[in-house]
PDB file of N, CA and C in Angstrom:
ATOM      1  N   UNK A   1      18.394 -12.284 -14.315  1.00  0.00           N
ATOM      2  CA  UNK A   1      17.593 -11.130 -13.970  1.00  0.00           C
ATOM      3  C   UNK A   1      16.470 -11.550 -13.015  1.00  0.00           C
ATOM      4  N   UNK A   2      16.345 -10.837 -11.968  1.00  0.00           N
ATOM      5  CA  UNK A   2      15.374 -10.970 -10.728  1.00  0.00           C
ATOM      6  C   UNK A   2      13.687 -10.715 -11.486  1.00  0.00           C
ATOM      7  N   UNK A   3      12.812 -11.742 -11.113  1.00  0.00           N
ATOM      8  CA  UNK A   3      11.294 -10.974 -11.700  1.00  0.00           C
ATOM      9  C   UNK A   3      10.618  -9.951 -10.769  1.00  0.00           C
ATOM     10  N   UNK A   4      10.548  -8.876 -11.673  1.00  0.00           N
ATOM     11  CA  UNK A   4      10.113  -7.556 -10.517  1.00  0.00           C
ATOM     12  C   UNK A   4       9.105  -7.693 -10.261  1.00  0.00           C
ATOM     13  N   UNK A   5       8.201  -8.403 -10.754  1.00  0.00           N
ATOM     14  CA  UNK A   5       6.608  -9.265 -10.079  1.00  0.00           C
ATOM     15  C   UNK A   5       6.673  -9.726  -9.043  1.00  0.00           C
ATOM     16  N   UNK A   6       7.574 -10.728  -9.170  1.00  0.00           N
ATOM     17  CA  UNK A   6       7.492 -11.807  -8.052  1.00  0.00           C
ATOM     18  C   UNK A   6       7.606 -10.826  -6.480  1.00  0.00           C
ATOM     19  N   UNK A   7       9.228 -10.044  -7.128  1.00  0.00           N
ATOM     20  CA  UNK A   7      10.013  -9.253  -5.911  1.00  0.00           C
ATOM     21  C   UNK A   7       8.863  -8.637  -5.092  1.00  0.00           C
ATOM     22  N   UNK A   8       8.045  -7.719  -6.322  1.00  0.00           N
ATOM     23  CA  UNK A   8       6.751  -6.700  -5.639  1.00  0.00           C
ATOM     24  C   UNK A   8       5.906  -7.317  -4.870  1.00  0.00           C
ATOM     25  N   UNK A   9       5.450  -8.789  -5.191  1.00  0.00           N
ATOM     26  CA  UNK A   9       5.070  -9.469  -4.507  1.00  0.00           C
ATOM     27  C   UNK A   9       4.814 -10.222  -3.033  1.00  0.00           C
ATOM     28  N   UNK A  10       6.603 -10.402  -3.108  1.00  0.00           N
ATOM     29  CA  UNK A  10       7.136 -10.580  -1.858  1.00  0.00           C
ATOM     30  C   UNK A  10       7.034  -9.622  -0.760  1.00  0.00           C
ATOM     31  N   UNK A  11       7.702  -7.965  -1.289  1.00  0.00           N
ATOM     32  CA  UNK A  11       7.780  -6.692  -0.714  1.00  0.00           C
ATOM     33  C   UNK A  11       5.836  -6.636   0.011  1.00  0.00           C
ATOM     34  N   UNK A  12       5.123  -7.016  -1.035  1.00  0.00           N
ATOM     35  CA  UNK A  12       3.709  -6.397  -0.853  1.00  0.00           C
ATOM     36  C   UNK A  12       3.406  -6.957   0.713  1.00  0.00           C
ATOM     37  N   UNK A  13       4.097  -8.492   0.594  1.00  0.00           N
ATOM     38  CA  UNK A  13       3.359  -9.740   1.790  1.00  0.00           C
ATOM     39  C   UNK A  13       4.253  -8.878   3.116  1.00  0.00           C
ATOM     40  N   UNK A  14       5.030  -8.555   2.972  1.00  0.00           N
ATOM     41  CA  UNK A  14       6.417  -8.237   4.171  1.00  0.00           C
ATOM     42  C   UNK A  14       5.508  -6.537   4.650  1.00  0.00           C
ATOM     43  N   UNK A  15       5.188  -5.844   3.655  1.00  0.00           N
ATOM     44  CA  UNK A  15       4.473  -4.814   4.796  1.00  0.00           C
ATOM     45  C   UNK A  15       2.780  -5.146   5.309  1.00  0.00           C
ATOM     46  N   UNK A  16       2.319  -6.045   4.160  1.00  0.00           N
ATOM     47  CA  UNK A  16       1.104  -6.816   4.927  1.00  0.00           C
ATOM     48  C   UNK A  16       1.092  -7.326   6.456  1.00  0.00           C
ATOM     49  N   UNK A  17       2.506  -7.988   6.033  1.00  0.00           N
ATOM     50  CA  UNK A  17       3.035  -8.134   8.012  1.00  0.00           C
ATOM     51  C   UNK A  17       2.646  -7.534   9.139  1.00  0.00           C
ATOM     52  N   UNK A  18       3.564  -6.010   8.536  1.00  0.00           N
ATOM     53  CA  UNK A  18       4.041  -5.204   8.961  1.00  0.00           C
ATOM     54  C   UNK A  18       2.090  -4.420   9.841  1.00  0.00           C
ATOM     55  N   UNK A  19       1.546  -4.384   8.385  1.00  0.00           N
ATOM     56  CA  UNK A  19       0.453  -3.762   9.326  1.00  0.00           C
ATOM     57  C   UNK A  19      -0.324  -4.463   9.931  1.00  0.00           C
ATOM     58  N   UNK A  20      -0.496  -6.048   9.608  1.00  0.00           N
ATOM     59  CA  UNK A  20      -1.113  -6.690  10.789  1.00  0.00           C
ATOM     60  C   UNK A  20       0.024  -6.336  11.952  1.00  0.00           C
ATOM     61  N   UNK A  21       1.281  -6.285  12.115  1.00  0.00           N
ATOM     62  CA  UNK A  21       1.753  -6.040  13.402  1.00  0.00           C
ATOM     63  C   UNK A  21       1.301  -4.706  14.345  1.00  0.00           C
ATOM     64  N   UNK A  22       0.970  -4.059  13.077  1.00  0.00           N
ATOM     65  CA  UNK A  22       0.540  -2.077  13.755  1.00  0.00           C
ATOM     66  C   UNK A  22      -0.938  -1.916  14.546  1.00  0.00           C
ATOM     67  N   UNK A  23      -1.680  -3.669  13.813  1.00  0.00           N
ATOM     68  CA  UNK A  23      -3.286  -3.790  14.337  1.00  0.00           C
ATOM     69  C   UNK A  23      -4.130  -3.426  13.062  1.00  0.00           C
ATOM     70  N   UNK A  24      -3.591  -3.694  11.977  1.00  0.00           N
ATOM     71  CA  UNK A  24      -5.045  -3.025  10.787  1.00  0.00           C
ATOM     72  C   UNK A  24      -5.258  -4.809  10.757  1.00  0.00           C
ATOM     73  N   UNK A  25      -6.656  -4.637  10.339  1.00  0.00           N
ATOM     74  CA  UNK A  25      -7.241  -5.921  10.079  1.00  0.00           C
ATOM     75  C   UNK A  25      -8.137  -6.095   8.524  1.00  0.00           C
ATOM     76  N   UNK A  26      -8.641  -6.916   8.536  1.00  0.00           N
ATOM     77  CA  UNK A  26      -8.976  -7.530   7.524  1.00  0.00           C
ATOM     78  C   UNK A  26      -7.993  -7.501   5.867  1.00  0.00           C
ATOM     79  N   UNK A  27      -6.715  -7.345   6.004  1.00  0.00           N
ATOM     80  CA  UNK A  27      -5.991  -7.141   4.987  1.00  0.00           C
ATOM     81  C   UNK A  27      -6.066  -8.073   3.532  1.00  0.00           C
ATOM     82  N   UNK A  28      -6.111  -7.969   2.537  1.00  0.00           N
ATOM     83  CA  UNK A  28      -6.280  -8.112   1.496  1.00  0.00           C
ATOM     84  C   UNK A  28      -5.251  -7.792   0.219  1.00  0.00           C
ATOM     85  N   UNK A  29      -4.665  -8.287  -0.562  1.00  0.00           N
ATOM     86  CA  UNK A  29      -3.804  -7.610  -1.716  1.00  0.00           C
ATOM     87  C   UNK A  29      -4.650  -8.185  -2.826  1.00  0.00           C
ATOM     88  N   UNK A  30      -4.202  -7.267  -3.546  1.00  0.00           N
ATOM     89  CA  UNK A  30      -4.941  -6.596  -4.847  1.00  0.00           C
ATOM     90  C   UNK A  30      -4.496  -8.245  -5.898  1.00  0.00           C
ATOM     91  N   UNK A  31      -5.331  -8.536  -6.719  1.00  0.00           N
ATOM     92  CA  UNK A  31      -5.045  -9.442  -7.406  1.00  0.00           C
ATOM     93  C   UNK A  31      -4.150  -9.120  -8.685  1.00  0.00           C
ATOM     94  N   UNK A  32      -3.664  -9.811  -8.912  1.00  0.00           N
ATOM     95  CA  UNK A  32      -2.389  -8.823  -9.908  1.00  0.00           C
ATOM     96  C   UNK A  32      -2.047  -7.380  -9.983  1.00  0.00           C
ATOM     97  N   UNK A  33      -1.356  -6.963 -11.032  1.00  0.00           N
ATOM     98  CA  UNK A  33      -0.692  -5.247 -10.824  1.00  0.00           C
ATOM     99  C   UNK A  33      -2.024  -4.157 -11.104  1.00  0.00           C
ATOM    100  N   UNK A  34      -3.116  -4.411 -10.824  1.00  0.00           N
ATOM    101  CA  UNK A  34      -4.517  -3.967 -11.933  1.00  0.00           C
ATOM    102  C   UNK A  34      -4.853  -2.769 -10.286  1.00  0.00           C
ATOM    103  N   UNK A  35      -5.055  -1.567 -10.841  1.00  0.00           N
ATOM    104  CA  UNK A  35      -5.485  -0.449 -10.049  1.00  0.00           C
ATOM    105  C   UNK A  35      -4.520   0.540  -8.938  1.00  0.00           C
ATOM    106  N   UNK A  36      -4.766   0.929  -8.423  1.00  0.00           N
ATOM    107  CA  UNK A  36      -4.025   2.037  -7.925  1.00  0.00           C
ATOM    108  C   UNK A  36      -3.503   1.978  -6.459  1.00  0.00           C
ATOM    109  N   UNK A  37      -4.168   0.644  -5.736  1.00  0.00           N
ATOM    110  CA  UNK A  37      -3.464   0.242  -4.458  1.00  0.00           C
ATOM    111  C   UNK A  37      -3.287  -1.139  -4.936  1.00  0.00           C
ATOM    112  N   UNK A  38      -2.247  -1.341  -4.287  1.00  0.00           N
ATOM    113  CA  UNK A  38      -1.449  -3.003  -4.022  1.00  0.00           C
ATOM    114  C   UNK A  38      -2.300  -4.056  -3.006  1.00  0.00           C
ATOM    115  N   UNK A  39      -2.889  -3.099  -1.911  1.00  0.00           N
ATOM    116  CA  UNK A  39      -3.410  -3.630  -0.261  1.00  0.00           C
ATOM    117  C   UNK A  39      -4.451  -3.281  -0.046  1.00  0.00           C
ATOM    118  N   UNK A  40      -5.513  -3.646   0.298  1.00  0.00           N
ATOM    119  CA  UNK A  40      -7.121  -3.099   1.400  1.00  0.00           C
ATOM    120  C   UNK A  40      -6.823  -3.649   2.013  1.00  0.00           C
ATOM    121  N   UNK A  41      -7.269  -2.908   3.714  1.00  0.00           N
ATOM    122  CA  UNK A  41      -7.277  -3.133   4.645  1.00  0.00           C
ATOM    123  C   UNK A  41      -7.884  -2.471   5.592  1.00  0.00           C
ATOM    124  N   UNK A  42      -8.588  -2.329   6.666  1.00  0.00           N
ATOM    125  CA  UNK A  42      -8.968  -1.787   7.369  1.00  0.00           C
ATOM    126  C   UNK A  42      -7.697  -1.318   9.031  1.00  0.00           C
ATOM    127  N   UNK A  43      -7.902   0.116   9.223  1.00  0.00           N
ATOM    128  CA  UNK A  43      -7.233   0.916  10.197  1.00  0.00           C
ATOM    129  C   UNK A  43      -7.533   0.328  11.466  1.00  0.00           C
ATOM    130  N   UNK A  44      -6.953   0.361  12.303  1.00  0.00           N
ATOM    131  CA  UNK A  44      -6.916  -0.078  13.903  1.00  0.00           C
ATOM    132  C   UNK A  44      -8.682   0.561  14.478  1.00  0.00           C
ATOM    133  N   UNK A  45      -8.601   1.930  13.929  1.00  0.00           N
ATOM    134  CA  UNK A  45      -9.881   2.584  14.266  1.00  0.00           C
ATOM    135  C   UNK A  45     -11.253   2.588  13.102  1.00  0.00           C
ATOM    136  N   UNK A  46     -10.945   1.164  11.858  1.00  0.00           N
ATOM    137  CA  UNK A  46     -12.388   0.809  11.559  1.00  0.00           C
ATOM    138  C   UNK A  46     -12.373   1.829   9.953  1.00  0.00           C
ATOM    139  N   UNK A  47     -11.550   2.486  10.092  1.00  0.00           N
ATOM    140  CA  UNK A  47     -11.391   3.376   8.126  1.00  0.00           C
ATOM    141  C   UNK A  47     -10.895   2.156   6.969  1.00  0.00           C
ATOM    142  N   UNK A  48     -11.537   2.340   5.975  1.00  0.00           N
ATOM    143  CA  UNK A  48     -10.879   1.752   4.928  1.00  0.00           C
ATOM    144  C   UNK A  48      -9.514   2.375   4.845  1.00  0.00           C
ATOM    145  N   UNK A  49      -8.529   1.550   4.503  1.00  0.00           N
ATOM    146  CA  UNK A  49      -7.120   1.993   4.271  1.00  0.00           C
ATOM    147  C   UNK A  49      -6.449   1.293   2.673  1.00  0.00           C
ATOM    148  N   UNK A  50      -6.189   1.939   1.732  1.00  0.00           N
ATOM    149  CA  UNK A  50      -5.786   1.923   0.417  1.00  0.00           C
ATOM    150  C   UNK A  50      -4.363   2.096   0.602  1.00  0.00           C
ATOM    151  N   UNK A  51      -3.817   0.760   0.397  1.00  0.00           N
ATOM    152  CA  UNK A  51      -2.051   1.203   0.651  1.00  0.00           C
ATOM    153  C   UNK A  51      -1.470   0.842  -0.957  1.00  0.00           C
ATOM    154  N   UNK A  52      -0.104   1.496  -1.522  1.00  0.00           N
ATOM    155  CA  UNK A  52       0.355   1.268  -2.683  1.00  0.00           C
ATOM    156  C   UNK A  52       1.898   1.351  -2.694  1.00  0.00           C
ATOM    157  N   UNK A  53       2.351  -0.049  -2.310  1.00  0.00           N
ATOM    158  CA  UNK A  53       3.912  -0.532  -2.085  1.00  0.00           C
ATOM    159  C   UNK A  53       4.795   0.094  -3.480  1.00  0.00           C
ATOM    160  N   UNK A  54       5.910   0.402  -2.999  1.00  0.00           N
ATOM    161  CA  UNK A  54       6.902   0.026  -3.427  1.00  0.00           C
ATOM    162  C   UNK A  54       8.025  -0.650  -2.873  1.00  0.00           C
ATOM    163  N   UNK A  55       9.028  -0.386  -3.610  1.00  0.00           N
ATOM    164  CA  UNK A  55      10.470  -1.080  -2.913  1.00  0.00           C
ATOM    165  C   UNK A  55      11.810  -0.999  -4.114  1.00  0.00           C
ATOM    166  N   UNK A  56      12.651  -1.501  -3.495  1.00  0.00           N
ATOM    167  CA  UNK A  56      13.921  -1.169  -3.992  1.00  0.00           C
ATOM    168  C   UNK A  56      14.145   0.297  -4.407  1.00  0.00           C
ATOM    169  N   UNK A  57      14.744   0.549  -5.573  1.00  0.00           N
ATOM    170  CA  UNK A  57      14.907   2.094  -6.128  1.00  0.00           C
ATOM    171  C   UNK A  57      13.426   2.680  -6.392  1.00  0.00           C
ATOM    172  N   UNK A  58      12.534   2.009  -6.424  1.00  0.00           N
ATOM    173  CA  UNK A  58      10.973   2.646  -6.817  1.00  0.00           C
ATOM    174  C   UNK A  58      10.593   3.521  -5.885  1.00  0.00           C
ATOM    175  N   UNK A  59       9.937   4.468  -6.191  1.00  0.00           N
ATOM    176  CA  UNK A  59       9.037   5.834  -5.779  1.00  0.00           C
ATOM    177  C   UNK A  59       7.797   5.811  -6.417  1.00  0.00           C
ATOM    178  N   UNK A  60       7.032   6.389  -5.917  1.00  0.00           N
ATOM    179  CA  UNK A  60       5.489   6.958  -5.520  1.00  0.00           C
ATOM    180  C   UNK A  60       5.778   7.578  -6.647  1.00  0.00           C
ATOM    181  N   UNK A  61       5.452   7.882  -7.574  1.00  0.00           N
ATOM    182  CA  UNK A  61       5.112   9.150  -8.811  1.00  0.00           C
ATOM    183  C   UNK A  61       3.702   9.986  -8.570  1.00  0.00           C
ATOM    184  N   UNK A  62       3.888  11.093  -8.420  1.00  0.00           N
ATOM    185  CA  UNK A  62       3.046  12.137  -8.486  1.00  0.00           C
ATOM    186  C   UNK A  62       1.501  11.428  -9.074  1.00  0.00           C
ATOM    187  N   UNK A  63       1.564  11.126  -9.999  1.00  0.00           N
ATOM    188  CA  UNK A  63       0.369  10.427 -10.867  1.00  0.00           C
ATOM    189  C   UNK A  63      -0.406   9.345 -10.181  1.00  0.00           C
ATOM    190  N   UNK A  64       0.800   8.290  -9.700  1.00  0.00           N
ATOM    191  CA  UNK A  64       0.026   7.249  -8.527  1.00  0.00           C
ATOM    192  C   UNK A  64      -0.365   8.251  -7.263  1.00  0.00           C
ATOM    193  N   UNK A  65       0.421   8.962  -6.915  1.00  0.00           N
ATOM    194  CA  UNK A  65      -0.321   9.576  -5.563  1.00  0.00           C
ATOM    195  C   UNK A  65      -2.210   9.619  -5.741  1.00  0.00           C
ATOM    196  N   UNK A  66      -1.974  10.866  -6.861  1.00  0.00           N
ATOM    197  CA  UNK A  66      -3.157  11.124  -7.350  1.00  0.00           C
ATOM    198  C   UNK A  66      -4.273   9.989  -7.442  1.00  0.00           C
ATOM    199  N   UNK A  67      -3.917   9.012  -8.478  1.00  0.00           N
ATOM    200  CA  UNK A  67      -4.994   7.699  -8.420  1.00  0.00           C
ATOM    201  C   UNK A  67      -5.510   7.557  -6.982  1.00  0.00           C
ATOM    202  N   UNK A  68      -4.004   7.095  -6.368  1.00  0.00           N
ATOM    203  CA  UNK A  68      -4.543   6.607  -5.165  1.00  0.00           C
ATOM    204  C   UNK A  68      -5.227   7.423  -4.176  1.00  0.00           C
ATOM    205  N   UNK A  69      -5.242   8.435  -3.632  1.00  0.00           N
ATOM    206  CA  UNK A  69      -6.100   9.487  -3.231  1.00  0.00           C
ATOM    207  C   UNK A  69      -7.507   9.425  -3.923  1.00  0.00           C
ATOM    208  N   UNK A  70      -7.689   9.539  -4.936  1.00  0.00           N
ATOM    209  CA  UNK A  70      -8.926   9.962  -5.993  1.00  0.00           C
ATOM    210  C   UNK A  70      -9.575   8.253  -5.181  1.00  0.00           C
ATOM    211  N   UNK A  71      -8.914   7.119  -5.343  1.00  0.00           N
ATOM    212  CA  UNK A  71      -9.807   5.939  -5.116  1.00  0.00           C
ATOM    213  C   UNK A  71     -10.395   6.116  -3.494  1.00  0.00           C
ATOM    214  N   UNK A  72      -9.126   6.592  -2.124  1.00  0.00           N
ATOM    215  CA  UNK A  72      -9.691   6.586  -1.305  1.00  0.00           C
ATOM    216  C   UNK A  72     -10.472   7.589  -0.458  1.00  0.00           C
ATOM    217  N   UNK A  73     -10.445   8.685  -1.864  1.00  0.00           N
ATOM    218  CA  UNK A  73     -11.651  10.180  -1.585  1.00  0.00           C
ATOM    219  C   UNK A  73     -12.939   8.798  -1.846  1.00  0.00           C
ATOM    220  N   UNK A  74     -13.197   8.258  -3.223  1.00  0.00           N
ATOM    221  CA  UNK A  74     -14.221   7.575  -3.874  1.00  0.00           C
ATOM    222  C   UNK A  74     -14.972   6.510  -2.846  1.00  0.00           C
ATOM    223  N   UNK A  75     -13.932   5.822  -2.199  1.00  0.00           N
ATOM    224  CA  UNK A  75     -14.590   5.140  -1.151  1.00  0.00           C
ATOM    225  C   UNK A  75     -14.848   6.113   0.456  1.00  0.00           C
ATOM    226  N   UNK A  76     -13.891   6.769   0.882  1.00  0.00           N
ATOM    227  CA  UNK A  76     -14.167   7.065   2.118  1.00  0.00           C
ATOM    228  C   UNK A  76     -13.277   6.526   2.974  1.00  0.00           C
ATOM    229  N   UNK A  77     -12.191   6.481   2.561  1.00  0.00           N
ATOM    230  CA  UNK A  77     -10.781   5.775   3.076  1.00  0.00           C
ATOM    231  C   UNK A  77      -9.257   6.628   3.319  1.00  0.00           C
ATOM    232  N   UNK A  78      -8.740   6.195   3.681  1.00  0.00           N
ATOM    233  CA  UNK A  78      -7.644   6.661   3.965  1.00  0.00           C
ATOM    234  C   UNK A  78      -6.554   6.193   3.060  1.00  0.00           C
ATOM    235  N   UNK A  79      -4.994   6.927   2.143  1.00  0.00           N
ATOM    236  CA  UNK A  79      -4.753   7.082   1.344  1.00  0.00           C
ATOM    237  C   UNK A  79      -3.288   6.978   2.032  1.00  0.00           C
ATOM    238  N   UNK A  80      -2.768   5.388   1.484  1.00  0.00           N
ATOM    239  CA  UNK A  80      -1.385   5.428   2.460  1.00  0.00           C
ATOM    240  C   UNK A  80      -0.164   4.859   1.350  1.00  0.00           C
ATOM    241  N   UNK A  81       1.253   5.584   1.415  1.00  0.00           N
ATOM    242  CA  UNK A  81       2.055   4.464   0.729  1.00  0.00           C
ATOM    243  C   UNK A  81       3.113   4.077   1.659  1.00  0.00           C
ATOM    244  N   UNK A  82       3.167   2.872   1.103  1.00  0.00           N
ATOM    245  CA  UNK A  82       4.848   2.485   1.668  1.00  0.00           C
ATOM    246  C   UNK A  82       6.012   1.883   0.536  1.00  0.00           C
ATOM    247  N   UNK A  83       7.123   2.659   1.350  1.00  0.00           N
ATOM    248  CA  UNK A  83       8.292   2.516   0.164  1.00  0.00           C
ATOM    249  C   UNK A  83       9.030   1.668   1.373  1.00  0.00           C
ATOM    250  N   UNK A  84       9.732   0.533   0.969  1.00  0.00           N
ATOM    251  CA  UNK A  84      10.097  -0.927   1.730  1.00  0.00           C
ATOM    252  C   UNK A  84      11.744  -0.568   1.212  1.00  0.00           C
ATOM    253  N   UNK A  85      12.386  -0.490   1.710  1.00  0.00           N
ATOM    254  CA  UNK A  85      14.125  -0.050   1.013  1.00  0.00           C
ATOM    255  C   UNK A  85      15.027  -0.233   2.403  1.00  0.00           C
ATOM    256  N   UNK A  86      15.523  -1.551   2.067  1.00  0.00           N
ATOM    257  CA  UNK A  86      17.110  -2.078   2.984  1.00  0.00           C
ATOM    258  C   UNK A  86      16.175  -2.719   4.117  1.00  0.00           C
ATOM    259  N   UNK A  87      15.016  -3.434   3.695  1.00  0.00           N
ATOM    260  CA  UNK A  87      14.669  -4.215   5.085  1.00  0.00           C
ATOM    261  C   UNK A  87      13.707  -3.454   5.637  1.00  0.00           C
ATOM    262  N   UNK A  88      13.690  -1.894   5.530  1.00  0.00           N
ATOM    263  CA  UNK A  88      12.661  -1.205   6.582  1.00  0.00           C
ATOM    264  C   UNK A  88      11.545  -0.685   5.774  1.00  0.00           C
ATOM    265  N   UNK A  89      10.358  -0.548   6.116  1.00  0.00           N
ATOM    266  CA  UNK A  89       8.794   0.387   5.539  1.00  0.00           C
ATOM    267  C   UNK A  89       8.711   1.796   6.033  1.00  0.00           C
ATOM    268  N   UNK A  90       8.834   2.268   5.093  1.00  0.00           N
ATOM    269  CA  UNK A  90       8.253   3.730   5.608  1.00  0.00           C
ATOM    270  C   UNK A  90       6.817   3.860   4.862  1.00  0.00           C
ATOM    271  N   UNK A  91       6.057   4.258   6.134  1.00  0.00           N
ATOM    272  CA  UNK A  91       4.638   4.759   5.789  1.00  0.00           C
ATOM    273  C   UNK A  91       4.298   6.119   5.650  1.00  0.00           C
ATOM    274  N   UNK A  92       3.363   6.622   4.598  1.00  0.00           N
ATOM    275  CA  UNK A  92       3.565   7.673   4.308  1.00  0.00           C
ATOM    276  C   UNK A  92       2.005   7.809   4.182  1.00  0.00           C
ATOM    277  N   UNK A  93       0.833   9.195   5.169  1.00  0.00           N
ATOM    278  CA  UNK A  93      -0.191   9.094   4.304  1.00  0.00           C
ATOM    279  C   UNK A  93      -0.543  10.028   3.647  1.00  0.00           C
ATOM    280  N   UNK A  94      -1.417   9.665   2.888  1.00  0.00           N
ATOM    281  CA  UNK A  94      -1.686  10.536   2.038  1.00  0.00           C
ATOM    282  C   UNK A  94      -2.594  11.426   1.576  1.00  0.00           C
ATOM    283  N   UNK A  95      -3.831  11.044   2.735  1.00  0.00           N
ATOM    284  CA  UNK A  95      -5.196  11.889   2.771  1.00  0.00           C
ATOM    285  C   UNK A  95      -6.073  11.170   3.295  1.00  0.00           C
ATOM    286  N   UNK A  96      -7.054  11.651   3.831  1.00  0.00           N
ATOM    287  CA  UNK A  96      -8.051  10.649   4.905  1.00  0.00           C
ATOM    288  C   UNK A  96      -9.238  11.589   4.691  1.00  0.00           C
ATOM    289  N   UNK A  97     -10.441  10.778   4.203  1.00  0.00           N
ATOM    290  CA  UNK A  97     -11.715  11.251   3.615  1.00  0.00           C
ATOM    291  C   UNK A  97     -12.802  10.563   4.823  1.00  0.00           C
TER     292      UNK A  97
END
């Protein structure tokens, strides 16, 4: 059996990539599974950005949306997920305060 830690892990570093490739900077992942984004990072144009990975068969649940929104209303950030499935990221956002 594959560890779905590790996997999430991996998935988390591969769209970390992904948005240093898009230009967000100062990126950061969350220290273990603890809170409602996976990633901080800052937007090309200087916003806090709250991202919350998934991958493989996993989805966004209604409930994480919510957290995650509620944290980047709380800071003043922007509210993003990505679901990582067959190699590719789709970014999705989710509200910008």
């Amino acid at each position: 059996m594959k560890n779905k830690y590790r996997s999430g892990r991996i998935h988390e570093g591969k769209v970390a990539t992904r948005l240093r490739e898009l230009g967000f900077a100062n990126i950061r992942k969350s220290k273990g599974s603890r809170g409602p984004a996976d990633i901080y990072a800052r937007t090309p144009g200087g916003t806090k950005a709250y991202v919350q990975v998934k991958s493989g068969s996993a989805s966004v649940s209604a409930y994480e949306v919510r957290k995650l929104r509620a944290l980047a209303k709380e800071r003043r950030g922007v509210a993003i997920t990505a679901e990582r499935k067959e190699g590719k990221t789709r970014f999705r956002f989710r509200g910008r305060w």
